[in-house]
Protein backbone atom coordinates (compact mmCIF):
# COMPACT_ATOMS: atom_id res chain seq x y z
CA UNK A 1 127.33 71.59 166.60
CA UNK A 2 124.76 68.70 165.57
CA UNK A 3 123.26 68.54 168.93
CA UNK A 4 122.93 72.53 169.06
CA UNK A 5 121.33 71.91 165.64
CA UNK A 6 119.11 69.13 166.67
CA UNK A 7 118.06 71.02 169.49
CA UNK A 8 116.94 73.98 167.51
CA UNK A 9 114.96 71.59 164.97
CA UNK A 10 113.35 70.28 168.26
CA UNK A 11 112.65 73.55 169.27
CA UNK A 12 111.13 74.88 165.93
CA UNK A 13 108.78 71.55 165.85
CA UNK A 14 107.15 72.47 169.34
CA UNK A 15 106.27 75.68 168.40
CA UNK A 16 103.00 76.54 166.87
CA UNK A 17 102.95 78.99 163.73
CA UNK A 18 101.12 81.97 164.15
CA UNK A 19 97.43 82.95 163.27
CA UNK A 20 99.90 85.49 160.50
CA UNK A 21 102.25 82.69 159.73
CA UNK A 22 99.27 80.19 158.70
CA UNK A 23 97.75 82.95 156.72
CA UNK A 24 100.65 83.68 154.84
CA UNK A 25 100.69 79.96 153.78
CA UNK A 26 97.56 80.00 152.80
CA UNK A 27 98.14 83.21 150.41
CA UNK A 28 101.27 81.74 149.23
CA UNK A 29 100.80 77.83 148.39
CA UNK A 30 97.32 77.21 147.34
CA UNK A 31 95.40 77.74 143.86
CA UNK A 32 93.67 80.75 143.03
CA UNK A 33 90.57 78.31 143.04
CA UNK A 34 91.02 77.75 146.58
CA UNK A 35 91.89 81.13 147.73
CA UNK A 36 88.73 81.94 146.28
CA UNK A 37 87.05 79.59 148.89
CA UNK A 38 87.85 82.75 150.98
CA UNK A 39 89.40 80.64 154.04
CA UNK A 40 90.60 82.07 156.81
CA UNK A 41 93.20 80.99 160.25
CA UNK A 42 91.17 81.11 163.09
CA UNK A 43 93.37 79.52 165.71
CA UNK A 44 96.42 77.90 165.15
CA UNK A 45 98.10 75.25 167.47
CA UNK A 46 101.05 72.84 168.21
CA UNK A 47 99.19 69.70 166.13
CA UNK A 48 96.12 71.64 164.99
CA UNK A 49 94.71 74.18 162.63
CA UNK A 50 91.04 76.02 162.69
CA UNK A 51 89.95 77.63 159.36
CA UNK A 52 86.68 79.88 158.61
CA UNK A 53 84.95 78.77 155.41
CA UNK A 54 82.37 81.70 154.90
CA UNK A 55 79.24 81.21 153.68
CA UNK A 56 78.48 82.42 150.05
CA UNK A 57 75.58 81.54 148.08
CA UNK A 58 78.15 80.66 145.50
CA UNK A 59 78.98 77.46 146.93
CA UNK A 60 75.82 76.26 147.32
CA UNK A 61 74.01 73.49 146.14
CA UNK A 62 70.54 72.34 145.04
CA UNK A 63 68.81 73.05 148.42
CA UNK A 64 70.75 75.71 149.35
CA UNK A 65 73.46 73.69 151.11
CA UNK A 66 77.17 74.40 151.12
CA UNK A 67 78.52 72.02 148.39
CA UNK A 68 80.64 68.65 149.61
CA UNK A 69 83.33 69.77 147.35
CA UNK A 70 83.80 73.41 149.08
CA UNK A 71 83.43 71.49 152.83
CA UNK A 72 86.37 68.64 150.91
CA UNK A 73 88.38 71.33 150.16
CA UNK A 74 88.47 73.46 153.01
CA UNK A 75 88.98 70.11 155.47
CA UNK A 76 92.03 69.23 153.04
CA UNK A 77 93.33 73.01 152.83
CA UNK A 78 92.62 72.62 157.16
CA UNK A 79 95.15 69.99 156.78
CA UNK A 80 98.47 71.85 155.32
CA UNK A 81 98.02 74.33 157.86
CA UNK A 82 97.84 71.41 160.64
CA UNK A 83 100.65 69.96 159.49
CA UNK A 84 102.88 72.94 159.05
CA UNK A 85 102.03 73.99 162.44
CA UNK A 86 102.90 70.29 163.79
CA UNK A 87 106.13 70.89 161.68
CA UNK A 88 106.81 74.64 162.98
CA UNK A 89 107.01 75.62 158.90
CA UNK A 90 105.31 75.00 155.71
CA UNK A 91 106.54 72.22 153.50
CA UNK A 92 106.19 70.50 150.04
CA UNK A 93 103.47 67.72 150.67
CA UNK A 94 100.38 66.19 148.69
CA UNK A 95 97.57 64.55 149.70
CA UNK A 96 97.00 60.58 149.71
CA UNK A 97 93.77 59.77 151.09
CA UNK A 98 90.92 61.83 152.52
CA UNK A 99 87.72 60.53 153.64
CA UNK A 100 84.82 62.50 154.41
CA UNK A 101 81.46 61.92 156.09
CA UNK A 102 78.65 64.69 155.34
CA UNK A 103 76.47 64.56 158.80
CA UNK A 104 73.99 67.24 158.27
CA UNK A 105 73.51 70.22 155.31
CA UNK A 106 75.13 73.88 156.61
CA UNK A 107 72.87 76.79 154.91
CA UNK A 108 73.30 80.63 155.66
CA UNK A 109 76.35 80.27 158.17
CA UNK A 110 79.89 80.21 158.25
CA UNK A 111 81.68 76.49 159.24
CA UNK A 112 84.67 76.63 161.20
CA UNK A 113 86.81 73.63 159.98
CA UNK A 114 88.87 72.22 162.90
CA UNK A 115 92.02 69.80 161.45
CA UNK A 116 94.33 68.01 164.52
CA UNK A 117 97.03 66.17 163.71
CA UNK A 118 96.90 63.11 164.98
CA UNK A 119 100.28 61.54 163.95
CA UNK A 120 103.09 63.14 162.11
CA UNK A 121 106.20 61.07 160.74
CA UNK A 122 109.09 62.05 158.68
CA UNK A 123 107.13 61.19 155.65
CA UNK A 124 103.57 61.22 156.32
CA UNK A 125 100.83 62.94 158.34
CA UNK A 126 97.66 61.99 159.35
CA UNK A 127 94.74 63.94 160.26
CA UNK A 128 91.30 64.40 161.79
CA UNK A 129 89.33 67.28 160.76
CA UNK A 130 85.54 68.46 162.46
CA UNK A 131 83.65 70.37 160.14
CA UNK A 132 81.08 72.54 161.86
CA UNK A 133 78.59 75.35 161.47
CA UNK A 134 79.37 78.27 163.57
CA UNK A 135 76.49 77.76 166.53
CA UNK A 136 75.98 74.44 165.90
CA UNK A 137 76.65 71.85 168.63
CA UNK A 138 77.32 69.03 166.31
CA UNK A 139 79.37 68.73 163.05
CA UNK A 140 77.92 68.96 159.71
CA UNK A 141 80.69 66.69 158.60
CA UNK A 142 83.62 64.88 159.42
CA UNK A 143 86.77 63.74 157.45
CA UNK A 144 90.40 62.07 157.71
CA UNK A 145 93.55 63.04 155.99
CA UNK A 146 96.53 61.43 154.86
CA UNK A 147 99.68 63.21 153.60
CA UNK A 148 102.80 62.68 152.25
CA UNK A 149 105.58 64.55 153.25
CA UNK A 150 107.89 65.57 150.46
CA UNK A 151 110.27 67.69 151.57
């Protein structure tokens, strides 16, 4: 019985979630705040995650620049969805570290935020996450996660 359950943990770790599955974390474990970001699962994977941050005039800043803080907190919302799809499911974790690097100001287009998991333990998770302007060649910024897994 233990190795018919380990195999079926195994199992449930290799698979991706689905583009539905990641959105229904999204809906269900993040702040209104965030929601309000208006991010959306482009593509999910084994050990990654892409998410649409749209543009809005409302997060921009003097110059007419999406703010750091919305590009921080769509790479770090990027992140749970990485990780629960390197998990196969959505669990409790928080965030320890994130580093970011803004690279060049997005105005008047959407960035598609790109978040690969780049090691994943039993209690934390690292990650690299491409921020980049949809058409652009190169990323407006770039940042690194680490999580702690709680549960």
């Amino acid at each position: 019985m233990a190795v018919t359950s380990g195999l079926v943990a195994a199992t449930m770790k290799a698979m991706a979630l689905t583009r539905a599955e990641a959105e229904k974390i999204l809906a269900d474990h993040f702040a209104p705040w965030v929601l309000g970001l208006g991010l959306t699962v482009e593509d999910t994977g084994e050990r990654h995650a892409v998410l649409r941050l749209p543009w809005s005039d409302a997060l921009a800043r003097d110059g007419g620049g999406i703010s750091g803080q919305a590009l921080m907190a769509a790479a770090d919302t990027a992140t749970v969805i990485a990780v629960a799809c390197a998990r196969g499911a959505y669990g409790p974790m928080t965030t320890v570290q994130q580093s970011t690097t803004f690279q060049r100001p997005v105005t008047g287009a959407d960035v598609l935020v790109d978040a690969r998991v780049t090691k994943l333990g039993r209690r934390m998770a690292f990650a690299d996450i491409t921020l980049t302007a949809e058409g652009a060649e190169e990323p407006a910024a770039r940042a690194s996660t680490v999580y702690a897994l709680l549960g």
